[in-house]
N, C-alpha and C. Protein backbone atom coordinates (compact mmCIF):
# COMPACT_ATOMS: atom_id res chain seq x y z
N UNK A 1 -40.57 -35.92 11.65
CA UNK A 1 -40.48 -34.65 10.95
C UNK A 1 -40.99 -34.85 9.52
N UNK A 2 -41.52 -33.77 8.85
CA UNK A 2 -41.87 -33.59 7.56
C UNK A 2 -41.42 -32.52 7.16
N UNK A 3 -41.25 -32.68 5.70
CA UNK A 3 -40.21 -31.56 4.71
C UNK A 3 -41.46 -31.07 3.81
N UNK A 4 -41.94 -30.15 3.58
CA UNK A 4 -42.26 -29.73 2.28
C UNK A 4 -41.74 -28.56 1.34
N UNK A 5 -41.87 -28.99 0.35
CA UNK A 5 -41.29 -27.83 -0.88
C UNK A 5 -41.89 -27.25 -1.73
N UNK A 6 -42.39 -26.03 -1.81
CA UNK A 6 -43.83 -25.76 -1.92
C UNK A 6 -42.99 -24.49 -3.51
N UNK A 7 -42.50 -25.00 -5.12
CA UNK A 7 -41.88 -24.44 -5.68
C UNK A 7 -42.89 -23.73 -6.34
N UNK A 8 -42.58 -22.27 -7.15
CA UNK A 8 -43.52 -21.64 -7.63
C UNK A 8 -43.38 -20.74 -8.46
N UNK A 9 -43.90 -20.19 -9.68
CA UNK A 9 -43.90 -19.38 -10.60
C UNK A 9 -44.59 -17.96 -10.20
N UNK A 10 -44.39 -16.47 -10.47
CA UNK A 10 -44.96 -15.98 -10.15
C UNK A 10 -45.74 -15.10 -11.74
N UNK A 11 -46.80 -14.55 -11.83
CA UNK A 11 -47.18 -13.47 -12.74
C UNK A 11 -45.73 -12.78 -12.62
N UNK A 12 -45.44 -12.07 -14.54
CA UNK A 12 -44.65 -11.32 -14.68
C UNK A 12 -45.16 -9.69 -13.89
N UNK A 13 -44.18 -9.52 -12.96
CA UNK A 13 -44.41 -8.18 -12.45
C UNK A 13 -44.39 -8.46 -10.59
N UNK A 14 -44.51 -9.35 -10.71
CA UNK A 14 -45.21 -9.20 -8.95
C UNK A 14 -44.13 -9.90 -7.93
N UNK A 15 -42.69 -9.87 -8.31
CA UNK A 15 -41.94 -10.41 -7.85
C UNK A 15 -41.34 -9.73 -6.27
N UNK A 16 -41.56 -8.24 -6.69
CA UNK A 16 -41.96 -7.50 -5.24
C UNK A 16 -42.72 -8.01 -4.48
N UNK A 17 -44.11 -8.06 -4.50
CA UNK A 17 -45.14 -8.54 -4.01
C UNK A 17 -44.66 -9.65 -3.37
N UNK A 18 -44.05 -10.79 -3.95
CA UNK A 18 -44.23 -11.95 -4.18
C UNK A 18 -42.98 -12.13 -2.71
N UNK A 19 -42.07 -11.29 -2.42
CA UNK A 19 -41.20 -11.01 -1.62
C UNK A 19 -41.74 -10.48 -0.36
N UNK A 20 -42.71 -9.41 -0.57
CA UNK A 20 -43.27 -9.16 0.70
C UNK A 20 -43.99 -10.51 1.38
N UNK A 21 -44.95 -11.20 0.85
CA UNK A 21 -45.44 -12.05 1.27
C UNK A 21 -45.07 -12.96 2.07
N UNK A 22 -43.81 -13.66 1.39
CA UNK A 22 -42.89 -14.42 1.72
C UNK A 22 -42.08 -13.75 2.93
N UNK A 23 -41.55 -12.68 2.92
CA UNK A 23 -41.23 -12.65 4.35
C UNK A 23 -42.17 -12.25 5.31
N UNK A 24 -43.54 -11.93 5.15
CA UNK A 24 -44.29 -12.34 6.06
C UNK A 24 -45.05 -13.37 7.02
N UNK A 25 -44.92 -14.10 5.85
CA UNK A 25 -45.16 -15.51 5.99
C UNK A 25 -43.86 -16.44 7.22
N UNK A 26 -42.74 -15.98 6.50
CA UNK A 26 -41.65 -16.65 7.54
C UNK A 26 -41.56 -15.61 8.74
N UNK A 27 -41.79 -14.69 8.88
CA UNK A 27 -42.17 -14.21 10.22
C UNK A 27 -43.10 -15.01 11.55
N UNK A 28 -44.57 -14.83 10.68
CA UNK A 28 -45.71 -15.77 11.40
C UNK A 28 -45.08 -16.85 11.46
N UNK A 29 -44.64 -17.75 10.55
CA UNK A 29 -44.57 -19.20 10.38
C UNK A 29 -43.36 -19.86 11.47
N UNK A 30 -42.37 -19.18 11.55
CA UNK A 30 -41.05 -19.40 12.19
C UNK A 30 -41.60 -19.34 14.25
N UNK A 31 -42.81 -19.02 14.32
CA UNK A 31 -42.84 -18.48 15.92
C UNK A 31 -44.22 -19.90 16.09
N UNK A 32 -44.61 -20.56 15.00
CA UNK A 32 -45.53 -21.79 15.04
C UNK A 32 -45.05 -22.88 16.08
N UNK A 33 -45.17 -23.01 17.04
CA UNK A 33 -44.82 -24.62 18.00
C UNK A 33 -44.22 -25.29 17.42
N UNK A 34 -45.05 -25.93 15.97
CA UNK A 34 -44.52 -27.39 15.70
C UNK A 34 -43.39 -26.69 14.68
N UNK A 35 -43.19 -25.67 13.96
CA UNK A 35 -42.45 -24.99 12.77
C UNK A 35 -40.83 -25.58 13.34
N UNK A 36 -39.98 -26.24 12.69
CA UNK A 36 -38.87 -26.84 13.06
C UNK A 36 -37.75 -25.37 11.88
N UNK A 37 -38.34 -25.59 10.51
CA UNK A 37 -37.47 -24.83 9.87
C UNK A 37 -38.94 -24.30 8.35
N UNK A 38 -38.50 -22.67 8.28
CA UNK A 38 -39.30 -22.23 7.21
C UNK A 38 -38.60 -20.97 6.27
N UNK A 39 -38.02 -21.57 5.15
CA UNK A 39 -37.28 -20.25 4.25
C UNK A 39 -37.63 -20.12 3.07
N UNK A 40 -38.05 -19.04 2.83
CA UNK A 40 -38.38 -18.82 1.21
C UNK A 40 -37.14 -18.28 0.12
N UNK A 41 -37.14 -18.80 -0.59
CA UNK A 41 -36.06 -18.68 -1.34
C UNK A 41 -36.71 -17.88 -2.62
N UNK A 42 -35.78 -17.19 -3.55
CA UNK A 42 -36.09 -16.82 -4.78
C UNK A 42 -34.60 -17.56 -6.08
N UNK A 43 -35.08 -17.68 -7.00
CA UNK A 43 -34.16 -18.16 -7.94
C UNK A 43 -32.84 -17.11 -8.17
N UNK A 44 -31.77 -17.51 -8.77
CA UNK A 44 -30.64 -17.36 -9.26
C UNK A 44 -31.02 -16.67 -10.52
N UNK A 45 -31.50 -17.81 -11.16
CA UNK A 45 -31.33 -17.90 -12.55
C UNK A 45 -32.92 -17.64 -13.08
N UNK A 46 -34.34 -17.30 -12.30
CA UNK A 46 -35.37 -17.12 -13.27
C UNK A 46 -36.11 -15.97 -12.03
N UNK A 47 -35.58 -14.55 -12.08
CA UNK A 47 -36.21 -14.15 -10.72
C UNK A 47 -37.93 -13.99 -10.57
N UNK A 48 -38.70 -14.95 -11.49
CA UNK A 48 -40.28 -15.27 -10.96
C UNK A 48 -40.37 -16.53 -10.38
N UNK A 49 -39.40 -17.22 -10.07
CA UNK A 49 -39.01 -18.60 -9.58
C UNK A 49 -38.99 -18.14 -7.69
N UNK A 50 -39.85 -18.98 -7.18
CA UNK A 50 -39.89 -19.21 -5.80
C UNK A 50 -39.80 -20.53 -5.30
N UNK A 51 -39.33 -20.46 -3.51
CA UNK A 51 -39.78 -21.76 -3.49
C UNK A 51 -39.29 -21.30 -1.81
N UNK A 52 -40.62 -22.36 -0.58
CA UNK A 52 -40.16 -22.04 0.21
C UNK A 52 -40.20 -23.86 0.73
N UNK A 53 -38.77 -23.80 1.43
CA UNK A 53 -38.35 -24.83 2.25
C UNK A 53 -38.95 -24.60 3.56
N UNK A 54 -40.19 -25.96 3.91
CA UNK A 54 -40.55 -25.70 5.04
C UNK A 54 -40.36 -27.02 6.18
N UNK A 55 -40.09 -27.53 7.27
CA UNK A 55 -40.02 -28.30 7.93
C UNK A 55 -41.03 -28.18 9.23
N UNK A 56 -41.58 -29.69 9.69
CA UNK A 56 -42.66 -29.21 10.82
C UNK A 56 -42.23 -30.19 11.87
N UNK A 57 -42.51 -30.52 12.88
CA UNK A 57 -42.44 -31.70 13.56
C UNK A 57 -43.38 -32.81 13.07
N UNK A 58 -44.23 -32.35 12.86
CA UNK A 58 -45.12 -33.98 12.17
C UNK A 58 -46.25 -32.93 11.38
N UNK A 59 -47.19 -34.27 10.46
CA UNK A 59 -48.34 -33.47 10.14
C UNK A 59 -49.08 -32.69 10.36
N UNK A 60 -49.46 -32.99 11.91
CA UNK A 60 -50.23 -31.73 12.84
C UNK A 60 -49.81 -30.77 12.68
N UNK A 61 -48.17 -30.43 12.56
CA UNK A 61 -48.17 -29.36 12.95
C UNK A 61 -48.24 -28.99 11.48
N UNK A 62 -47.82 -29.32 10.21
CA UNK A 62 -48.19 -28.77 8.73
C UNK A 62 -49.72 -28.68 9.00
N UNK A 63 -50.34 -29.11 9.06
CA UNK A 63 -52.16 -28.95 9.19
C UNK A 63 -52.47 -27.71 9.93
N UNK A 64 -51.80 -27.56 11.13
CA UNK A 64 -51.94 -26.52 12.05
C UNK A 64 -51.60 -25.19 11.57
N UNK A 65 -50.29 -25.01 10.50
CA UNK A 65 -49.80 -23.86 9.84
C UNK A 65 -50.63 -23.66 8.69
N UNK A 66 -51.42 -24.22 8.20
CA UNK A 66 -52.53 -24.64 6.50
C UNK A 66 -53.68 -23.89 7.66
N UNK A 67 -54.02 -23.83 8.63
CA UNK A 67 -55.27 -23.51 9.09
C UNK A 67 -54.97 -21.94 10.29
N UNK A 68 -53.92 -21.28 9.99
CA UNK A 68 -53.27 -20.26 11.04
C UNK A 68 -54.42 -19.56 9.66
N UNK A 69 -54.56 -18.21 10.73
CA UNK A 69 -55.29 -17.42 9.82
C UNK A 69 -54.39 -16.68 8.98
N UNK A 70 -53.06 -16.57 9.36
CA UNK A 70 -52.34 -15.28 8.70
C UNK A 70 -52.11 -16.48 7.24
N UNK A 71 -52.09 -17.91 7.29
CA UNK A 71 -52.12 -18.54 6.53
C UNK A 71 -53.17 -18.54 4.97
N UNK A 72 -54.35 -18.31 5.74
CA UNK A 72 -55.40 -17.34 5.13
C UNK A 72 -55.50 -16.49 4.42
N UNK A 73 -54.95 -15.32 5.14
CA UNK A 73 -55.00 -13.71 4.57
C UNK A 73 -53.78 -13.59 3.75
N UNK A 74 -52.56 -14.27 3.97
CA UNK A 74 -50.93 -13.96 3.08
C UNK A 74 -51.27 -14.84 2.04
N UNK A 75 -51.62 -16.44 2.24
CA UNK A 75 -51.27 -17.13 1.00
C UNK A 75 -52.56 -17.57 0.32
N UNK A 76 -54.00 -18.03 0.84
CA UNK A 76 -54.73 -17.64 -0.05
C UNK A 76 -55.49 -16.36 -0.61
N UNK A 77 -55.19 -15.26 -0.08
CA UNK A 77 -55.32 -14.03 0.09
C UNK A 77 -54.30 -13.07 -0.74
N UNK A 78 -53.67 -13.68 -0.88
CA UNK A 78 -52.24 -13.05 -1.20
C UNK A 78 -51.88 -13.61 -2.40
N UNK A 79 -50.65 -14.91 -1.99
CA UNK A 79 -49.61 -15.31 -2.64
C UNK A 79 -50.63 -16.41 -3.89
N UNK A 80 -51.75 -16.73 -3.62
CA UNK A 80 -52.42 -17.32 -4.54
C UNK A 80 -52.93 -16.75 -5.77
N UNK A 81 -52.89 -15.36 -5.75
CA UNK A 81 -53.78 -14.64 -6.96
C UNK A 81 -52.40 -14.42 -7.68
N UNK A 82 -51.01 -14.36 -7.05
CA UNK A 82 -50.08 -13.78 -8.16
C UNK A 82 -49.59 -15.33 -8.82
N UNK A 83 -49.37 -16.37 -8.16
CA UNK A 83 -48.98 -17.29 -8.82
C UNK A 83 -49.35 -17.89 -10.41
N UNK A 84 -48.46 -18.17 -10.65
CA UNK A 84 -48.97 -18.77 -12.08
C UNK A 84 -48.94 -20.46 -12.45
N UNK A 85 -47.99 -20.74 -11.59
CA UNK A 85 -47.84 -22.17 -11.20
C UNK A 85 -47.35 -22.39 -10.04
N UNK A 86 -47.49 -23.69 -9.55
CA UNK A 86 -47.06 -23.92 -8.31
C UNK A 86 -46.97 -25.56 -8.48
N UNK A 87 -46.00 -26.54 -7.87
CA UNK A 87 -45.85 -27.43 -7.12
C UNK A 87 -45.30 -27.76 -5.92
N UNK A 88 -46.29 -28.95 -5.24
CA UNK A 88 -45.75 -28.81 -3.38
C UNK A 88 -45.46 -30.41 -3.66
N UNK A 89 -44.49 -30.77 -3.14
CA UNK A 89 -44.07 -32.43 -2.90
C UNK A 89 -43.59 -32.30 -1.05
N UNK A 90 -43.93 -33.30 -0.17
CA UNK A 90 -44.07 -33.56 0.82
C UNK A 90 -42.78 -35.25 1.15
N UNK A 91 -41.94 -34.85 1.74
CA UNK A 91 -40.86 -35.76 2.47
C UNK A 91 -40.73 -35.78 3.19
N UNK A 92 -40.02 -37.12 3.82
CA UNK A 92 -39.79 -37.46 5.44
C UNK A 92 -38.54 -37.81 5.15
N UNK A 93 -37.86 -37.40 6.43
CA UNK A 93 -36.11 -38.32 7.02
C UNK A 93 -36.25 -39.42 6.25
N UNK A 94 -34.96 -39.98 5.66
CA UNK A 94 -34.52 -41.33 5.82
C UNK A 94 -34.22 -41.52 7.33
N UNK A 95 -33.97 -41.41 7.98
CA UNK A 95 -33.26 -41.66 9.36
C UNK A 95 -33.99 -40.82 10.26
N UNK A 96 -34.34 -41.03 12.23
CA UNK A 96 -34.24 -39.82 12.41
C UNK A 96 -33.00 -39.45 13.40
């Protein structure tokens, strides 16, 4: 299994937006083969603060969700023009 955490800033204003996307995204993403676990979260404490917790069965299947078209049209299509920052860090089990 692989973990990624894909955290993110959005443009002031687009935090709507930034919500639709995101649950579109975990719609498509959640019905993926290899998709084990996919939730987008929004902050507490900074509401332009995102971040979605995603889990796959292995790389393939992260590679396989990076190349879905709706992957395409929502997040470089989409969720890429409102962002203002973004970092993704990539983990595995200690154990499985």
């Amino acid at each position: 299994m692989v973990v990624l955490l894909v955290q993110f800033t959005v443009k002031p204003g687009q935090e709507q937006r930034c919500l639709e996307l995101m649950r579109t995204m975990e719609q498509h993403t959640r019905s993926e083969p290899g998709c084990v676990r996919y939730v987008g979260h929004q902050s507490t404490e900074d509401p332009r603060r995102f971040m979605f917790y995603e889990a796959y069965q292995d790389e393939a299947a992260l590679a396989a969700h990076r190349n879905a078209p709706y992957f395409e049209q929502y997040v470089k299509g989409g969720l890429d023009a409102i962002i203002e920052r973004r970092e993704r860090e990539l983990f595995v089990p200690l154990s499985s």
